[in-house]
Each structure stands twice: as structure tokens, then as C-alpha cells.
N, C-alpha and C. Protein backbone atom coordinates (compact mmCIF):
# COMPACT_ATOMS: atom_id res chain seq x y z
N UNK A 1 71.07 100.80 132.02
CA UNK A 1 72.21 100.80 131.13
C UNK A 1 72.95 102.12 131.22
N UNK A 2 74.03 101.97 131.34
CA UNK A 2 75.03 103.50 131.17
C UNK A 2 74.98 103.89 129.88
N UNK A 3 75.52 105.13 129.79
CA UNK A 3 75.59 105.96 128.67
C UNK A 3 76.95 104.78 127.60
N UNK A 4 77.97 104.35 128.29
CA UNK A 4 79.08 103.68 126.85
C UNK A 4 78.23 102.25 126.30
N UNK A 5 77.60 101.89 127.51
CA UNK A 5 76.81 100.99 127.06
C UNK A 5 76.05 100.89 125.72
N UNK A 6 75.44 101.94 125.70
CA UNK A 6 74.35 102.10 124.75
C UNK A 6 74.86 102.93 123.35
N UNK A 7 76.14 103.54 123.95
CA UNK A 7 76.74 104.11 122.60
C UNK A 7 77.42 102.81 121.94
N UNK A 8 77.64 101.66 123.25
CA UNK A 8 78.60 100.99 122.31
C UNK A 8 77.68 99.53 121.28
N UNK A 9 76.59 99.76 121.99
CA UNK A 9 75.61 99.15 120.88
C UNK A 9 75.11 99.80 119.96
N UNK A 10 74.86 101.21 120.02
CA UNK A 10 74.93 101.62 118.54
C UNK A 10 75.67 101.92 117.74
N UNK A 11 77.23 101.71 117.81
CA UNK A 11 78.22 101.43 117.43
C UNK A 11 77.95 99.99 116.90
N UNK A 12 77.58 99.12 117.30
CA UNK A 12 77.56 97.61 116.79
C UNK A 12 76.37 97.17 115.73
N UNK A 13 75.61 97.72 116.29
CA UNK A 13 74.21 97.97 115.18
C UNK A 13 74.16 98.51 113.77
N UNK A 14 75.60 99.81 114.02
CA UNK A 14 75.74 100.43 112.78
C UNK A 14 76.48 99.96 111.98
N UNK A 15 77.17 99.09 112.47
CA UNK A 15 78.71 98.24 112.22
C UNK A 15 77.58 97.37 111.41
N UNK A 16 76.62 96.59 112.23
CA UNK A 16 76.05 95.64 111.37
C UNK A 16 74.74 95.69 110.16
N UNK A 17 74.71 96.95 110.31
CA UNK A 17 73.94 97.61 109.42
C UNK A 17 74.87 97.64 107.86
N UNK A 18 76.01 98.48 107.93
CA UNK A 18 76.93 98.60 107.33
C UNK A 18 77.36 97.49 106.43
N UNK A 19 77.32 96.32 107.21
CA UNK A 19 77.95 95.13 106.46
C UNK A 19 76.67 94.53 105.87
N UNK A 20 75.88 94.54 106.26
CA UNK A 20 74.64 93.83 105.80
C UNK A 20 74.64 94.54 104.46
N UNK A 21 74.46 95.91 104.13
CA UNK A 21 74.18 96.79 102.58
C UNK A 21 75.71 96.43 101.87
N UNK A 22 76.61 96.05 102.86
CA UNK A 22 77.34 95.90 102.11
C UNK A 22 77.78 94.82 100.88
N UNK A 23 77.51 93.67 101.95
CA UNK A 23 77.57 92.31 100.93
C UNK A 23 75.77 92.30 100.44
N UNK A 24 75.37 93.05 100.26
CA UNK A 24 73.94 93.21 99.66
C UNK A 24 74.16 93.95 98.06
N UNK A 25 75.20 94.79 98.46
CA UNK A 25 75.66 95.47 96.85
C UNK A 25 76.53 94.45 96.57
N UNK A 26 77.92 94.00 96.66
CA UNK A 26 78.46 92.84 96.20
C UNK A 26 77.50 92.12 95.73
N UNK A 27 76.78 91.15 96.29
CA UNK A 27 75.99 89.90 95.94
C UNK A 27 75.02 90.51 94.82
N UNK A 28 74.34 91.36 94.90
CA UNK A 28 73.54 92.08 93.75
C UNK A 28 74.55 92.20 92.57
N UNK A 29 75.63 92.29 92.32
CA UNK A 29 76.70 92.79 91.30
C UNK A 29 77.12 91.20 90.42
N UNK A 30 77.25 90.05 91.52
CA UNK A 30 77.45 88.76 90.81
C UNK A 30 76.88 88.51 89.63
N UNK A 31 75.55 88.44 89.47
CA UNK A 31 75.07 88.39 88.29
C UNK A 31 75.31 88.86 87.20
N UNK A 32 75.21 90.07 87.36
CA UNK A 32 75.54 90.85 85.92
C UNK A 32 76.97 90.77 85.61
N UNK A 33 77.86 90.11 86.48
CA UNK A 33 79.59 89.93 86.35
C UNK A 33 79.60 88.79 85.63
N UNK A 34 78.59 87.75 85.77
CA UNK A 34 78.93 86.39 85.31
C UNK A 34 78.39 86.92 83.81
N UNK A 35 77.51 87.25 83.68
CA UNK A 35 77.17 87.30 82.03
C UNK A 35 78.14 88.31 81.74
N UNK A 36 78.44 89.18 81.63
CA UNK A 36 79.60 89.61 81.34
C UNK A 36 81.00 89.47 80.53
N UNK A 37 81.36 88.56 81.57
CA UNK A 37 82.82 88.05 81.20
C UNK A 37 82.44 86.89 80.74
N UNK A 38 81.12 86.32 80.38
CA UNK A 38 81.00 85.12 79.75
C UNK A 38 80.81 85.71 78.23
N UNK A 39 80.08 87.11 78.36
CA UNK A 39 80.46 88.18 76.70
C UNK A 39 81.80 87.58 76.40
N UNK A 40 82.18 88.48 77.38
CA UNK A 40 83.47 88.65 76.76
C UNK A 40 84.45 87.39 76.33
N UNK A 41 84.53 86.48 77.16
CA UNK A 41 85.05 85.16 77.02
C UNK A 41 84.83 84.60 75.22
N UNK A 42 83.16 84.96 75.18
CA UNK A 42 82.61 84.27 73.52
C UNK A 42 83.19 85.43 72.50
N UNK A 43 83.30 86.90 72.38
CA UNK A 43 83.58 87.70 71.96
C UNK A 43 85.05 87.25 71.48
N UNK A 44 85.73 87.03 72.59
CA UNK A 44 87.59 86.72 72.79
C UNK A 44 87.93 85.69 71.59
N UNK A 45 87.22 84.30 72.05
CA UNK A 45 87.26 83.10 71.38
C UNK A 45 86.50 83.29 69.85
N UNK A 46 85.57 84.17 69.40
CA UNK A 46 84.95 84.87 67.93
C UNK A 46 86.15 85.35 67.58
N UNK A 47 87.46 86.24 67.80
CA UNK A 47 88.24 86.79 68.02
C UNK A 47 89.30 85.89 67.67
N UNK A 48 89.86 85.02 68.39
CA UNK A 48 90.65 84.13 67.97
C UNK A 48 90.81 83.01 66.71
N UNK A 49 89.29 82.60 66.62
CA UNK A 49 88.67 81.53 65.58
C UNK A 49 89.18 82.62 64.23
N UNK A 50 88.52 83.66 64.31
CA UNK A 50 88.45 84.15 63.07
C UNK A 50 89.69 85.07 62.71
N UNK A 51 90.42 84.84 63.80
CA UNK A 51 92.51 85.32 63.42
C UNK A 51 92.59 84.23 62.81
N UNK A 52 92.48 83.14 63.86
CA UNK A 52 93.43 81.59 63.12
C UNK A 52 93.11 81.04 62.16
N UNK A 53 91.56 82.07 61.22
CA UNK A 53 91.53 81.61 59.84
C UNK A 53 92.10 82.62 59.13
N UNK A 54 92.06 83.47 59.56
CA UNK A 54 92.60 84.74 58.47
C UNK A 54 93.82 84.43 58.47
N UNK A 55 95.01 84.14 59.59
CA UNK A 55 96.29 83.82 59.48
C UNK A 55 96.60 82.56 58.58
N UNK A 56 95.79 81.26 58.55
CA UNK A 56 95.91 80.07 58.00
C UNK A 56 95.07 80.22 56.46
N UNK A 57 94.99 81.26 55.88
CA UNK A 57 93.93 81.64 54.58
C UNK A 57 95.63 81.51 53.87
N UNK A 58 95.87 80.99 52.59
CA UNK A 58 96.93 81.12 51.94
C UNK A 58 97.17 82.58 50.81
N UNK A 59 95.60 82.73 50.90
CA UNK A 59 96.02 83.92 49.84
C UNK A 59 95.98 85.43 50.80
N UNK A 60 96.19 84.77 52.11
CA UNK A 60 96.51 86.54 53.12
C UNK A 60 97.68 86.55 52.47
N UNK A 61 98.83 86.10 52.26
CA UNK A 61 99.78 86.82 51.77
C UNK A 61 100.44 87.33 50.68
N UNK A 62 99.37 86.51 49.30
CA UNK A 62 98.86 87.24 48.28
C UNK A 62 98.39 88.60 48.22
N UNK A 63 96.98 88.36 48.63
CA UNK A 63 95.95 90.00 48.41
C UNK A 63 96.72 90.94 49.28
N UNK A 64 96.44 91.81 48.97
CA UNK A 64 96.58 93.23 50.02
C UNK A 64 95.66 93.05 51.29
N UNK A 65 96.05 94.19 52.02
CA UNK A 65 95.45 93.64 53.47
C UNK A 65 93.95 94.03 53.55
N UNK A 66 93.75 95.05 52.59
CA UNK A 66 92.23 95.40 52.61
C UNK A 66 91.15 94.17 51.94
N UNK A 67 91.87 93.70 51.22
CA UNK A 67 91.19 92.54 50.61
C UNK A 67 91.02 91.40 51.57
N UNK A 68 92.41 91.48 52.53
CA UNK A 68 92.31 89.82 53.06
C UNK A 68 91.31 90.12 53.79
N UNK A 69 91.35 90.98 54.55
CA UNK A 69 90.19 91.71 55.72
C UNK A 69 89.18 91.69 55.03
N UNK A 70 88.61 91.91 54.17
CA UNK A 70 86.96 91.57 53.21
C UNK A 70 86.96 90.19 53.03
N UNK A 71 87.94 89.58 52.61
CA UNK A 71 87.84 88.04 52.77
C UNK A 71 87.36 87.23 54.02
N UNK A 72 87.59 87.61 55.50
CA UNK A 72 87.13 87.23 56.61
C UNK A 72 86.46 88.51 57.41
N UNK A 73 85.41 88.00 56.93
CA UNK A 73 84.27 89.18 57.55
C UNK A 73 83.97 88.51 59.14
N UNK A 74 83.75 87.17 59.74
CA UNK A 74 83.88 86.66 61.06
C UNK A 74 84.76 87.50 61.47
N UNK A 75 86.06 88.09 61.15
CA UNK A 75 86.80 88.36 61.95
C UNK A 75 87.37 89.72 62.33
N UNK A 76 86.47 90.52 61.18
CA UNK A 76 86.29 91.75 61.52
C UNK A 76 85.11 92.25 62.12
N UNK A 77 83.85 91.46 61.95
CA UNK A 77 82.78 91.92 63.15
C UNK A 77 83.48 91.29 64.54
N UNK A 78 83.87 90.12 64.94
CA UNK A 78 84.17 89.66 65.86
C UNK A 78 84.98 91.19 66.69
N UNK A 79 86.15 91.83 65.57
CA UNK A 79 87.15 92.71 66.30
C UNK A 79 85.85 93.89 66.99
N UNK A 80 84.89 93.92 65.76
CA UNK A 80 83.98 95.49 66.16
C UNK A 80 83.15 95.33 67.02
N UNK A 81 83.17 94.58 67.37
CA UNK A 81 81.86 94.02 68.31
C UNK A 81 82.81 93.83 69.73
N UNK A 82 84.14 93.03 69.77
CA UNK A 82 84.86 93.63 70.82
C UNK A 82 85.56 95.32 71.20
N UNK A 83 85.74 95.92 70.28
CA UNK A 83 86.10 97.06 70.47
C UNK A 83 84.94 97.52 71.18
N UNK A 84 83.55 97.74 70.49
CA UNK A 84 82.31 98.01 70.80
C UNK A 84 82.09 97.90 72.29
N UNK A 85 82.02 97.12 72.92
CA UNK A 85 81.75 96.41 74.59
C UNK A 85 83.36 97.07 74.88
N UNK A 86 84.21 97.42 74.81
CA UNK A 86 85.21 97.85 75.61
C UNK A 86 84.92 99.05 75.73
N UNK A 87 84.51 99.93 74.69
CA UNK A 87 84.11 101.64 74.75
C UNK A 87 83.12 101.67 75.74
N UNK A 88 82.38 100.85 75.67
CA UNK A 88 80.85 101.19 76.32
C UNK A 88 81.33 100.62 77.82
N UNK A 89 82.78 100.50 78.60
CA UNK A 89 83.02 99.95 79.92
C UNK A 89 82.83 98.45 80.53
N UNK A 90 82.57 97.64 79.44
CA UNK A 90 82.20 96.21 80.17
C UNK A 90 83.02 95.90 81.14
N UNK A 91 84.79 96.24 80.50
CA UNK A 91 85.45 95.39 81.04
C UNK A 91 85.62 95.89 82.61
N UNK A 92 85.25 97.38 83.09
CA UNK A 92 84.52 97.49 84.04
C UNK A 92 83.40 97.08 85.16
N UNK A 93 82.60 96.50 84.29
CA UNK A 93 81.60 95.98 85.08
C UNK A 93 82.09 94.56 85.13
N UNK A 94 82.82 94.21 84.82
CA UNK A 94 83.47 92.57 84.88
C UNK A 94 83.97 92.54 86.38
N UNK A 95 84.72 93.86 87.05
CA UNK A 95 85.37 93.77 87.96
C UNK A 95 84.96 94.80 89.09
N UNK A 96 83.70 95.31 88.56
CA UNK A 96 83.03 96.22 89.62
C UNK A 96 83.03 95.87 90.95
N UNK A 97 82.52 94.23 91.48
CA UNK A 97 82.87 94.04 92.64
C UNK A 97 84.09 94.19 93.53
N UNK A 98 85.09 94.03 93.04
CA UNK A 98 86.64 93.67 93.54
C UNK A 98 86.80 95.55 93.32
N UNK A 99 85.96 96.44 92.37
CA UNK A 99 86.59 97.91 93.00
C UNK A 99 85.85 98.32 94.12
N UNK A 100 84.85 98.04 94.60
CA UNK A 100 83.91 98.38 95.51
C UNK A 100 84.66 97.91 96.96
N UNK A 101 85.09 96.47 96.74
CA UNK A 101 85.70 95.76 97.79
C UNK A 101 87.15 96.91 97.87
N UNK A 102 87.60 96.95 97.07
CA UNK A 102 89.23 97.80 97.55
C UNK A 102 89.12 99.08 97.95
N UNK A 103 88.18 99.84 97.10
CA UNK A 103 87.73 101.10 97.87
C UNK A 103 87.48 101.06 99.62
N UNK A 104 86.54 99.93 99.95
CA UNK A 104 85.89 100.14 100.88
C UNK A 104 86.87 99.67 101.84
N UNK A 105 88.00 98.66 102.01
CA UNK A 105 89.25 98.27 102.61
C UNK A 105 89.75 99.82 102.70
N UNK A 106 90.06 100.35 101.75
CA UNK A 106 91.14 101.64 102.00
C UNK A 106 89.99 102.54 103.05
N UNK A 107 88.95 102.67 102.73
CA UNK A 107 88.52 103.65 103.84
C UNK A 107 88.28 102.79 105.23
N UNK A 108 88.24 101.57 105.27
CA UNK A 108 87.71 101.04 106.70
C UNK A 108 89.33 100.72 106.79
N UNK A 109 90.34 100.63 106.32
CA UNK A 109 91.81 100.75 106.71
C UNK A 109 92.12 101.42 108.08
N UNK A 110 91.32 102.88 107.64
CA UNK A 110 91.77 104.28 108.70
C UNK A 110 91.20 103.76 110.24
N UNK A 111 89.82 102.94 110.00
CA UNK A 111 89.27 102.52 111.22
C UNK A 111 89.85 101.63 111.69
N UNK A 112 90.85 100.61 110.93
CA UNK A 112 91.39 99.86 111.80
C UNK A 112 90.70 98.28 111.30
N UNK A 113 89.94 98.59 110.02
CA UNK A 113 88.66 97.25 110.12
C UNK A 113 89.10 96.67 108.14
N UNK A 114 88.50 95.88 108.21
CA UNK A 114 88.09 95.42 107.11
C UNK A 114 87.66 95.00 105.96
N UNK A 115 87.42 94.16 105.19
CA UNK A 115 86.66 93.39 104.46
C UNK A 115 86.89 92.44 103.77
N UNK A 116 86.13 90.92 103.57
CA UNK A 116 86.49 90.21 102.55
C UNK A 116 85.94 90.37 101.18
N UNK A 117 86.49 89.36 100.35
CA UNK A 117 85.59 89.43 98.91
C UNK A 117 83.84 89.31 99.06
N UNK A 118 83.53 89.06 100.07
CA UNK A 118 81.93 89.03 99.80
C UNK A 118 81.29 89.80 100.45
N UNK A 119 82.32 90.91 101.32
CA UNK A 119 81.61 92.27 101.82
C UNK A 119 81.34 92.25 103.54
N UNK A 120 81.50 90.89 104.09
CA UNK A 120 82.06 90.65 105.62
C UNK A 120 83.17 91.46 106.04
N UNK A 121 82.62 92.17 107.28
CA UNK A 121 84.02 93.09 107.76
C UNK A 121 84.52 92.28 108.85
N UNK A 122 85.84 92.61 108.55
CA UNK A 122 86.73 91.61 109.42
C UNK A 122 87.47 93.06 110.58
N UNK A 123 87.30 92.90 112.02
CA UNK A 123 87.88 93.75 112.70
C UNK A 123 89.36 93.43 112.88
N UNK A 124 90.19 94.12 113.02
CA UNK A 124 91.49 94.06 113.78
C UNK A 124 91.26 94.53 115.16
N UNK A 125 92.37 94.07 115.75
CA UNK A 125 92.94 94.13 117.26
C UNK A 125 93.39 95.73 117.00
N UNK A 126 93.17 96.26 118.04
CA UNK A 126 93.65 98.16 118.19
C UNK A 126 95.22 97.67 118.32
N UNK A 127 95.72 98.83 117.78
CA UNK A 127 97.20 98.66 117.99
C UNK A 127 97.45 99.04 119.18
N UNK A 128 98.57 98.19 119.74
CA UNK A 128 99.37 98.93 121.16
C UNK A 128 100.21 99.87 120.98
N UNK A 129 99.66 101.09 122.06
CA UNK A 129 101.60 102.08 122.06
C UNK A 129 102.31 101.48 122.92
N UNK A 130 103.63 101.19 122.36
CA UNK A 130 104.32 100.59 123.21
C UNK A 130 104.95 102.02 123.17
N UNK A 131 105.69 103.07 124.63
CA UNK A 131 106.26 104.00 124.47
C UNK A 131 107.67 103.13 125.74
């Protein structure tokens, strides 16, 4: 074997090394994304239920607002319990995959290469100089 030979298989080895850890962190990340935004989804809808009673309560526009708000307690844990999971980054980890994926596009950009959503690198064709 010549010397480009063997550089150019460890060039390919590393290439496939690379992608293998890669959709290995993606696919590891699915899980904890689906429970997640399924929080958040039940959090949202706790959230909504307990507006569309506080809004449809007839004496919200009676009492003062501190009162109506003690009147629907659903709908003020619902708010603290979403505020809560937003401080602490969920809505982060909801989309951790898709930053990992765009990061890693912008740096394999410079090479000329790839990636899809599940961490497969996709090569391009080298550009031509046309002079």
C-alpha cells in the first residue's frame, strides 16, 4: 500500500468514527426530549384549563385581582410550576438535539461536509475553480 493510500483510509475510519459518536449523542438525547416537551405540553394545557376558568369565573370582574388569583389556585401553581421548568432550562433540553446538529453543520460547513437530523454526515462534491 502507498503512503495516500493509507492516509486516505485513516481519513475514512476517522470520518466513520466521527459519525458513529455522533448519532450516538443525538439518539442518547431522544429520550429525555420526549419526556420533556411532553412536561411541558401537560404544564401548557394545566396553564390554559386553569386561564379558561379564571377568565369564565363571573366574579373575576367583581373581586380585585389578588382575590380572583386566590380564587383559582389550579392556575397559579400551574403558572409556578411553568415558570419553575423554564428557569431551570427545560425548554433547552427540549431542543438540545437540533443545537448539537447546527453547531456541528457550521463546523463540518468549513470541511465542505455535513449532517442530517440524526447525526449521518452527508459529504459534498469539492468545489471547482473555474479560473
Amino acid at each position: 500500500m502507498s503512503l495516500e493510500q493509507t492516509a486516505c483510509e485513516d481519513i475514512i475510519s476517522d470520518l466513520k468514527a466521527f459519525e458513529r459518536r455522533l448519532t450516538e449523542v443525538i439518539a442518547c438525547l431522544h429520550p429525555s426530549t420526549i419526556r420533556w416537551r411532553i412536561v411541558l405540553i401537560v404544564v401548557s394545557i394545566c396553564i390554559a384549563t386553569g386561564a379558561g376558568q379564571w377568565l369564565m369565573d363571573p366574579e373575576t370582574r367583581i373581586v380585585p385581582l389578588s382575590q380572583s388569583l386566590t380564587n383559582h389556585p389550579f392556575f397559579i401553581v400551574s403558572t409556578i410550576m411553568f415558570l419553575i421548568i423554564l428557569f431551570l432550562g427545560v425548554h433547552k433540553r427540549v431542543i438540545a438535539a437540533s443545537i448539537i446538529t447546527s453547531r456541528t453543520r457550521e463546523v463540518l460547513n468549513d470541511f465542505n461536509m455535513s449532517c442530517d437530523d440524526s447525526g449521518k454526515l452527508i459529504l459534498r462534491p469539492r468545489p471547482t475553480n473555474i479560473t
